[in-house]
N, C-alpha and C. Protein backbone atom coordinates (compact mmCIF):
# COMPACT_ATOMS: atom_id res chain seq x y z
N UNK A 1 0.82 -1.20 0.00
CA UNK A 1 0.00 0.00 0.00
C UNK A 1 0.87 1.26 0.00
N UNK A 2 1.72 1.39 0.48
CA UNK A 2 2.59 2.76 1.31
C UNK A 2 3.35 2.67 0.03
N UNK A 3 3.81 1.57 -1.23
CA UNK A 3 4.37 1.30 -2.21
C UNK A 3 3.61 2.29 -3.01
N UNK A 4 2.57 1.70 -3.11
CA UNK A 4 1.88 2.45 -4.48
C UNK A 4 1.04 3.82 -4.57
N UNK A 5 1.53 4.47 -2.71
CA UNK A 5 1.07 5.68 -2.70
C UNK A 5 2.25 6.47 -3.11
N UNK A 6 3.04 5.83 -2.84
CA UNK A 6 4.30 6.74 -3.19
C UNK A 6 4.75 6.33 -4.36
N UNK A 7 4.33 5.80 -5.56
CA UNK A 7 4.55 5.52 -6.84
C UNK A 7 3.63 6.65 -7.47
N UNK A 8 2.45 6.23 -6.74
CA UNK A 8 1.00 7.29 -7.27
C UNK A 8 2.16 9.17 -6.92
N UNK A 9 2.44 9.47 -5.85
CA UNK A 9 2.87 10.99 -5.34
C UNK A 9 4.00 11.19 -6.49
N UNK A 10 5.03 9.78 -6.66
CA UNK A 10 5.76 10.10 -7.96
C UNK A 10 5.96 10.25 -9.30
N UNK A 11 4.23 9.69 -9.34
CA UNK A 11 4.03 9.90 -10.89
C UNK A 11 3.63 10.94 -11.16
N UNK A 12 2.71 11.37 -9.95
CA UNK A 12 2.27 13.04 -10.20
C UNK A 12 3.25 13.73 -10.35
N UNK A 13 4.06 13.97 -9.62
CA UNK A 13 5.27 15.42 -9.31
C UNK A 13 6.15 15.16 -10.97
N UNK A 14 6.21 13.45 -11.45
CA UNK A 14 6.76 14.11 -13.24
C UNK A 14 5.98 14.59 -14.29
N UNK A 15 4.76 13.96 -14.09
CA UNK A 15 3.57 14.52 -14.42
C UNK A 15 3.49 16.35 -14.80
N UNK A 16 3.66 17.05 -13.91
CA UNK A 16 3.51 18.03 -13.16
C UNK A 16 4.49 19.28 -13.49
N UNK A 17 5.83 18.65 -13.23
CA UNK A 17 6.60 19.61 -13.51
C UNK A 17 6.72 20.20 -15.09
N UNK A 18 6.88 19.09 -15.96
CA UNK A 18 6.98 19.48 -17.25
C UNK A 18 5.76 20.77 -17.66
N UNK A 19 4.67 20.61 -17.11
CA UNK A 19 3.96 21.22 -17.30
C UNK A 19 4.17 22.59 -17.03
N UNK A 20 4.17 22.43 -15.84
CA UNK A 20 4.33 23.85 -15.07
C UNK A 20 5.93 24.63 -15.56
N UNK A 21 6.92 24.13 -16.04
CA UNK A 21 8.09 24.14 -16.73
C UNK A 21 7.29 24.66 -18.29
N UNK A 22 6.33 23.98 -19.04
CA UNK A 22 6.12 24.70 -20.06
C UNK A 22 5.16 26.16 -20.10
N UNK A 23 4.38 26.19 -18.88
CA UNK A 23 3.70 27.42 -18.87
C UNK A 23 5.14 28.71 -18.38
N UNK A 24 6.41 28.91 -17.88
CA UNK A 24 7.22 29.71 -17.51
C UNK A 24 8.08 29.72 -18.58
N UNK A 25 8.24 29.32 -19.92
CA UNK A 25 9.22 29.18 -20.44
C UNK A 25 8.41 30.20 -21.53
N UNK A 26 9.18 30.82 -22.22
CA UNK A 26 8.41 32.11 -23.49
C UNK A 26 8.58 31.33 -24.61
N UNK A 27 7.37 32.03 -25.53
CA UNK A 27 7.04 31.24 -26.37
C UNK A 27 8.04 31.56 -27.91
N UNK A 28 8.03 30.77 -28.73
CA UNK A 28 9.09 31.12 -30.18
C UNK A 28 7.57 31.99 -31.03
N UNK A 29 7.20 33.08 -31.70
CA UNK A 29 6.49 33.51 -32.36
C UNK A 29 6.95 33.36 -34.27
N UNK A 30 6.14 32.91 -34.90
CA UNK A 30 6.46 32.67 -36.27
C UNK A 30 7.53 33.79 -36.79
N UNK A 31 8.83 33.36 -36.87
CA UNK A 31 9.61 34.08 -37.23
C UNK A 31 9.78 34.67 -38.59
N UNK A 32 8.88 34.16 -39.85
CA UNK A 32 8.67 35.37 -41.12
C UNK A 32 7.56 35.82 -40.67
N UNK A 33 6.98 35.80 -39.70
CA UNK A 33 6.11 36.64 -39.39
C UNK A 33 6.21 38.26 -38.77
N UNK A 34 7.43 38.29 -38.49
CA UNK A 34 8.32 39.26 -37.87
C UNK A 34 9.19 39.83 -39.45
N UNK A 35 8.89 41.14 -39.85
CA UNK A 35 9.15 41.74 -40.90
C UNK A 35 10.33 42.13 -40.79
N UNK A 36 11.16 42.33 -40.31
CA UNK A 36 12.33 42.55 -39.68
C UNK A 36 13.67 41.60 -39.74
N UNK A 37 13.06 39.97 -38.87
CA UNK A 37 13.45 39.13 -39.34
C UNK A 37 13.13 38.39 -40.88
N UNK A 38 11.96 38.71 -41.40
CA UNK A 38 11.98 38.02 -42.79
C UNK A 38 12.77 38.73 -43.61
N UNK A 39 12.76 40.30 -43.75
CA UNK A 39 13.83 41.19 -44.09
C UNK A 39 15.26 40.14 -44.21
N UNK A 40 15.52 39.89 -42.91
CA UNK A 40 16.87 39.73 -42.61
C UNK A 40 17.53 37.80 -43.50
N UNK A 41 16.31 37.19 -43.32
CA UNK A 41 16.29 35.83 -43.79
C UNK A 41 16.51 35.92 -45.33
N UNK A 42 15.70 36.92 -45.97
CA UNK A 42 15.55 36.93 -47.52
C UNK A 42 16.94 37.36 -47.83
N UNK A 43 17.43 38.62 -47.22
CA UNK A 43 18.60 39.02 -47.48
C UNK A 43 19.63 37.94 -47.78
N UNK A 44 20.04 37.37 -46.63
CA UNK A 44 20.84 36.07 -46.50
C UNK A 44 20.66 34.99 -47.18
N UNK A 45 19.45 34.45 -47.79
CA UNK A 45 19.46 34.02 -49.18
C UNK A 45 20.01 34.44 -50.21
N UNK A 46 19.84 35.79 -50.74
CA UNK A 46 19.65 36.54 -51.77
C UNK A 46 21.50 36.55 -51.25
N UNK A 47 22.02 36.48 -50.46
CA UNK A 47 23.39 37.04 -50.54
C UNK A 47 24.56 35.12 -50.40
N UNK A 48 23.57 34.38 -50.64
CA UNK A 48 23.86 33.05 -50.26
C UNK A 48 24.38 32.46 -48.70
N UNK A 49 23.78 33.31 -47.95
CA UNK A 49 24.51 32.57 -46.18
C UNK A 49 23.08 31.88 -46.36
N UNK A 50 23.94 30.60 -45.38
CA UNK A 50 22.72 29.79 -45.21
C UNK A 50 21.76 30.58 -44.10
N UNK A 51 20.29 30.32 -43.67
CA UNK A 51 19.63 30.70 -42.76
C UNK A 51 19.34 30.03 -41.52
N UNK A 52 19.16 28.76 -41.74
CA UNK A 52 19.15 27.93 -40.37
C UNK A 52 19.69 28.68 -39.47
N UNK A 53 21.25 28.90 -39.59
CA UNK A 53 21.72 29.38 -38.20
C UNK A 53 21.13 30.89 -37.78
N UNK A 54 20.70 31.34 -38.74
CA UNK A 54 19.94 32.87 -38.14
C UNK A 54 18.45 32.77 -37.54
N UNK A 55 18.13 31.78 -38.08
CA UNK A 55 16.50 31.14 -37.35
C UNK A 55 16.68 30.99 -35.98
N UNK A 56 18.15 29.68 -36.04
CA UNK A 56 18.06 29.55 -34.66
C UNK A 56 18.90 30.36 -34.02
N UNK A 57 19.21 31.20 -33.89
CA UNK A 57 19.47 32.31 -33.35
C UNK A 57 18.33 33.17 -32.83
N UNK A 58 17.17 33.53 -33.64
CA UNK A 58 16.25 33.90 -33.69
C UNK A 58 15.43 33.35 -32.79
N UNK A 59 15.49 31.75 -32.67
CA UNK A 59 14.45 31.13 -31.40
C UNK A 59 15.58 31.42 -30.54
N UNK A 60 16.74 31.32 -30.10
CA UNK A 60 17.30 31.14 -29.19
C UNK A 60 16.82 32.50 -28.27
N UNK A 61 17.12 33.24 -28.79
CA UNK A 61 17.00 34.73 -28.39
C UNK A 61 15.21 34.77 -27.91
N UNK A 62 14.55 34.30 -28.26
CA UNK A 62 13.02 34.74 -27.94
C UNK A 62 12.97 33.59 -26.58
N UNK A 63 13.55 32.22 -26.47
CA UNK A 63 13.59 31.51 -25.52
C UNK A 63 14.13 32.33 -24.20
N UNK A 64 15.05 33.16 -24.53
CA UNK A 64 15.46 33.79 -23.35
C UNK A 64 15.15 34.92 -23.22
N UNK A 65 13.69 35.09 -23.92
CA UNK A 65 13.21 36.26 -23.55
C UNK A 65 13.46 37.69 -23.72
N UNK A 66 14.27 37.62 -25.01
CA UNK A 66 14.13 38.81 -25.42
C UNK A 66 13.44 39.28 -26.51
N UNK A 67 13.71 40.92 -27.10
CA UNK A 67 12.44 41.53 -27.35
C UNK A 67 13.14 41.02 -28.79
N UNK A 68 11.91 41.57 -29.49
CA UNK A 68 11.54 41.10 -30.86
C UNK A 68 12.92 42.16 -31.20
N UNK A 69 13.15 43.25 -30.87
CA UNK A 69 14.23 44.24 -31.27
C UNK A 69 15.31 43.82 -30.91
N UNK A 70 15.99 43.31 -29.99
CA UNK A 70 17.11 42.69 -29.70
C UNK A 70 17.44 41.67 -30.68
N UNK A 71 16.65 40.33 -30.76
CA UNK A 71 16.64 39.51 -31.56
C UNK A 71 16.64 39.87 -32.81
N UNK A 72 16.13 40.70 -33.88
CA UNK A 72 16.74 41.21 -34.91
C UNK A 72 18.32 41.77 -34.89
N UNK A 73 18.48 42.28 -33.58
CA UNK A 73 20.15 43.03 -33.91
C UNK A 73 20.78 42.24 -33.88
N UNK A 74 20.61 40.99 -32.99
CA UNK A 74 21.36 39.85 -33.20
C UNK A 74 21.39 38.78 -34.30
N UNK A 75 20.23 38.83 -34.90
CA UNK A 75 20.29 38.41 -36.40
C UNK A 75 20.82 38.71 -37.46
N UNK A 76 20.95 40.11 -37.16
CA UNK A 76 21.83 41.14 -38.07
C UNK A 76 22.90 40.87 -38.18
N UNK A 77 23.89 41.37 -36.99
CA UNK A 77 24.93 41.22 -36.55
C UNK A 77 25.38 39.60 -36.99
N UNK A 78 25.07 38.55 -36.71
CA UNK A 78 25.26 37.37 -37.35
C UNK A 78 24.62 37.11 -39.00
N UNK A 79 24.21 37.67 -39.25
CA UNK A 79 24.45 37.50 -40.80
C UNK A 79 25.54 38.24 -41.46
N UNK A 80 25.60 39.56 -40.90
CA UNK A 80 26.66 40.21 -41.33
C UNK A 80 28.37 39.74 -41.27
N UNK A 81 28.38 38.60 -40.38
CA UNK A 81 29.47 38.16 -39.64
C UNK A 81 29.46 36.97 -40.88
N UNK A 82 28.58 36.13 -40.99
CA UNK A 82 27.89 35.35 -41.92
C UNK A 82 28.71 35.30 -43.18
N UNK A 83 28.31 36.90 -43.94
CA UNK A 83 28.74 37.23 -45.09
C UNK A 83 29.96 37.59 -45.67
N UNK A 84 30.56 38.03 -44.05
CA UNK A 84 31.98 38.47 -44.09
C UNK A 84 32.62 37.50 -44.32
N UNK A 85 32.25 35.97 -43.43
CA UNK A 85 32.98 34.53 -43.15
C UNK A 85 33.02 34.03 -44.99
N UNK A 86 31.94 34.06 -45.21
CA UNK A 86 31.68 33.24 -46.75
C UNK A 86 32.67 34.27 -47.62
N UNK A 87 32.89 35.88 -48.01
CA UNK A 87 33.65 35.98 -48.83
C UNK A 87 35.13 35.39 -48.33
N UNK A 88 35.47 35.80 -46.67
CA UNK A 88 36.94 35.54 -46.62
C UNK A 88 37.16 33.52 -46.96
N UNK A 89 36.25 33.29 -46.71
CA UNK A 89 36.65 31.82 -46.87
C UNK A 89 36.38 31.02 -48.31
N UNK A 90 35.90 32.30 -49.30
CA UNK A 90 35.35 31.42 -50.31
C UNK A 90 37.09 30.38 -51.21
N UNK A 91 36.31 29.60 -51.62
CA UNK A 91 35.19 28.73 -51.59
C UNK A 91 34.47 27.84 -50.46
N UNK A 92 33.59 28.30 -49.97
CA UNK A 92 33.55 27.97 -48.79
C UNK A 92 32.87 26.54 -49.00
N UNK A 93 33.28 25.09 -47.88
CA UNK A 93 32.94 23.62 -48.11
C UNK A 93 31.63 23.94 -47.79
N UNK A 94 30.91 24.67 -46.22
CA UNK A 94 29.73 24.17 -46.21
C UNK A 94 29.49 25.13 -45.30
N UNK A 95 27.36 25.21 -45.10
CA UNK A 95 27.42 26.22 -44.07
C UNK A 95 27.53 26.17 -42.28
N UNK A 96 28.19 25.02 -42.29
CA UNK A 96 28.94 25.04 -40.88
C UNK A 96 30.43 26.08 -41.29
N UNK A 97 30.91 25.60 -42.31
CA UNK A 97 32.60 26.17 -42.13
C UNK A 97 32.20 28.19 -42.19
N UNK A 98 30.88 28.28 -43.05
CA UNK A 98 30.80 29.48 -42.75
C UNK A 98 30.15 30.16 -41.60
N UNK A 99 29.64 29.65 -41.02
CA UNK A 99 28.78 29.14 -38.98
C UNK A 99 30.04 29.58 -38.59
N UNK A 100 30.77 28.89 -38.33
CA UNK A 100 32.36 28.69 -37.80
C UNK A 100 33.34 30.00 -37.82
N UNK A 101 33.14 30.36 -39.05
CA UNK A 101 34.16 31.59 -39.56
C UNK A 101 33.29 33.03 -38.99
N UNK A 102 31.77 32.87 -39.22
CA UNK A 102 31.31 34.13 -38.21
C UNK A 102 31.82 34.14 -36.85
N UNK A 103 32.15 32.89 -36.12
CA UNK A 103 32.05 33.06 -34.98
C UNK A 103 33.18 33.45 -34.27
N UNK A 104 34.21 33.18 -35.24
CA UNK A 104 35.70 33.47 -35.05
C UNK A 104 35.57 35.27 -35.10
N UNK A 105 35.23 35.27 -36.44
CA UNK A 105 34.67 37.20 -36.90
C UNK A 105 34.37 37.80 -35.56
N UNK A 106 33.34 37.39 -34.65
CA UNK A 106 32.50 37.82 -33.80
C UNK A 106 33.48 38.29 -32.28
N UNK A 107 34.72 36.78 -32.01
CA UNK A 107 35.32 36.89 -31.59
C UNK A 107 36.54 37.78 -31.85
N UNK A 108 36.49 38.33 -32.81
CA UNK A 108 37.69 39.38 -32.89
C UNK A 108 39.06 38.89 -33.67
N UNK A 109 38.42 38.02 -34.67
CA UNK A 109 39.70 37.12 -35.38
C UNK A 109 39.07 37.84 -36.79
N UNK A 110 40.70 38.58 -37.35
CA UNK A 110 40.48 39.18 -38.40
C UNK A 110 40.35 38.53 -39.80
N UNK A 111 39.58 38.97 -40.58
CA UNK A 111 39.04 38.22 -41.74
C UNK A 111 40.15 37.71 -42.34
N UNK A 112 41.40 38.35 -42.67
CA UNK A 112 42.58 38.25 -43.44
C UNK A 112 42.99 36.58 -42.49
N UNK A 113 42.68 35.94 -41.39
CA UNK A 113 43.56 35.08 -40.86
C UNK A 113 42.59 34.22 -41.12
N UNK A 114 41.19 33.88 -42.04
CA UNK A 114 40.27 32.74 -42.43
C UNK A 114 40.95 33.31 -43.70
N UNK A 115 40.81 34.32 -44.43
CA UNK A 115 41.24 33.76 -46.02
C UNK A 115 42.86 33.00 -45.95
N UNK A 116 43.65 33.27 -44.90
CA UNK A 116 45.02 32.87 -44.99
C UNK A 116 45.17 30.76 -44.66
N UNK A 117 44.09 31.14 -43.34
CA UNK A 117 43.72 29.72 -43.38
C UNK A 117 42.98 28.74 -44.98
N UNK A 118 42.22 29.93 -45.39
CA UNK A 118 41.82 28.81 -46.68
C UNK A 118 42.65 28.92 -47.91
N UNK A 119 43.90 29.59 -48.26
CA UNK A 119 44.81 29.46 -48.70
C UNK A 119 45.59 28.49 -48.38
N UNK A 120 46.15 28.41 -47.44
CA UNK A 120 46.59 26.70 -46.80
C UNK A 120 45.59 25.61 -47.12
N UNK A 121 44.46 25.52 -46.99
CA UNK A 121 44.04 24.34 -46.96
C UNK A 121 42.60 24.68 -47.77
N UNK A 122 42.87 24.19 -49.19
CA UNK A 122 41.82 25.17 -50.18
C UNK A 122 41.02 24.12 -50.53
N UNK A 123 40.96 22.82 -50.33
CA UNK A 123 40.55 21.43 -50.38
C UNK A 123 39.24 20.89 -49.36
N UNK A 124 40.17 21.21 -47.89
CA UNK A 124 39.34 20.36 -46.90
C UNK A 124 38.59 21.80 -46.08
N UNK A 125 37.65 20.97 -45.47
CA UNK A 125 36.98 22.11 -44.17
C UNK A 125 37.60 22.53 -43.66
N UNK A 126 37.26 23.25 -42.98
CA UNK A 126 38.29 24.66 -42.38
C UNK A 126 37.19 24.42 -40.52
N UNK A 127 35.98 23.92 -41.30
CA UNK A 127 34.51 23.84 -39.72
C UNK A 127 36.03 23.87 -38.91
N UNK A 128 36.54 22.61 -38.11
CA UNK A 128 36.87 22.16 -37.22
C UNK A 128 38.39 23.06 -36.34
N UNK A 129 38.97 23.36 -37.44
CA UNK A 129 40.06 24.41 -37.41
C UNK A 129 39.41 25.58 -36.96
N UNK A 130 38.32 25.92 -37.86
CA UNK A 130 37.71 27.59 -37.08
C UNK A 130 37.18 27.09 -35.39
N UNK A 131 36.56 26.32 -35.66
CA UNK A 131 36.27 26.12 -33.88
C UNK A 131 37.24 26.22 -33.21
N UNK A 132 38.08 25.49 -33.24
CA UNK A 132 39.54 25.43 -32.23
C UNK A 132 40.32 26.94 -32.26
N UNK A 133 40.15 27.64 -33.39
CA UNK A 133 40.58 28.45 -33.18
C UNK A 133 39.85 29.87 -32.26
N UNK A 134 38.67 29.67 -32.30
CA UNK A 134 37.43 30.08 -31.80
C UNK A 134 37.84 30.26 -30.37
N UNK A 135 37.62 28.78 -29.81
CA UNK A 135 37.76 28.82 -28.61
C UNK A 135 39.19 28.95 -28.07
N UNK A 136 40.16 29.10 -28.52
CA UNK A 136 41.70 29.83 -28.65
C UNK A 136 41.30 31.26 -27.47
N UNK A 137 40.88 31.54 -29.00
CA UNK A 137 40.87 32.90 -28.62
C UNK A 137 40.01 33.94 -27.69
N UNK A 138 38.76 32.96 -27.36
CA UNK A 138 38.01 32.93 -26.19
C UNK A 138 38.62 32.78 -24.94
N UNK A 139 39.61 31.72 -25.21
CA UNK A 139 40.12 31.64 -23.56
C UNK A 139 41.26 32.43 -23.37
């Protein structure tokens, strides 16, 4: 008996939390629905960066609750980083290696040291090299 009351009290409380965990958490709002961000998505087509990573950027930013205006500057700002990565790295393998090369950009690694890197190595990805170098220069 004392078993299956306290199976019953523990099924509720997992029951329970998720729930109450999804009513406190902010919601993602249709992001071409936001003129600002569709602005910013079309652009980045039209200029060839991939978009995925500006989408999710876009939910990331509304998950933590910020304003629809923030989350555009930060969409911005990463596409622009985006576009910078894809000319210094062209030909660029894929849109991780250009993911990668914004983020280096962002961190304060000058464009001239991804085109120098893809001069060395004009063949293979560069993704895994920009990360490491990423977090280099982070720490």
């Amino acid at each position: 008996m004392i078993r299956q009351v306290f199976a019953a009290v523990a099924l509720s409380a997992v029951l329970l939390v998720p729930a109450a965990t999804a009513q406190s958490r902010p919601s993602v709002p249709d992001l071409r629905s936001i003129p600002e961000l569709a602005y910013e998505f079309d652009k980045a087509i039209a200029l060839g960066v991939p978009v995925a990573p500006l989408e999710a950027k876009a939910r990331e930013g509304f998950l933590k609750g910020a304003t629809p205006a923030r989350v555009h500057v930060a969409v911005r700002n990463l596409s622009a980083k985006m576009v910078e990565a894809k000319d210094a790295l062209a030909p660029a393998q894929s849109a991780n290696e250009i993911l990668e090369g914004a983020k280096a950009l962002q961190q304060g690694v000058p464009a001239s040291v991804l085109r120098s890197m893809r001069q060395a190595q004009r063949t293979r990805s560069l993704e895994v090299s920009l990360g490491v170098l990423t977090e280099l220069v982070v720490r």
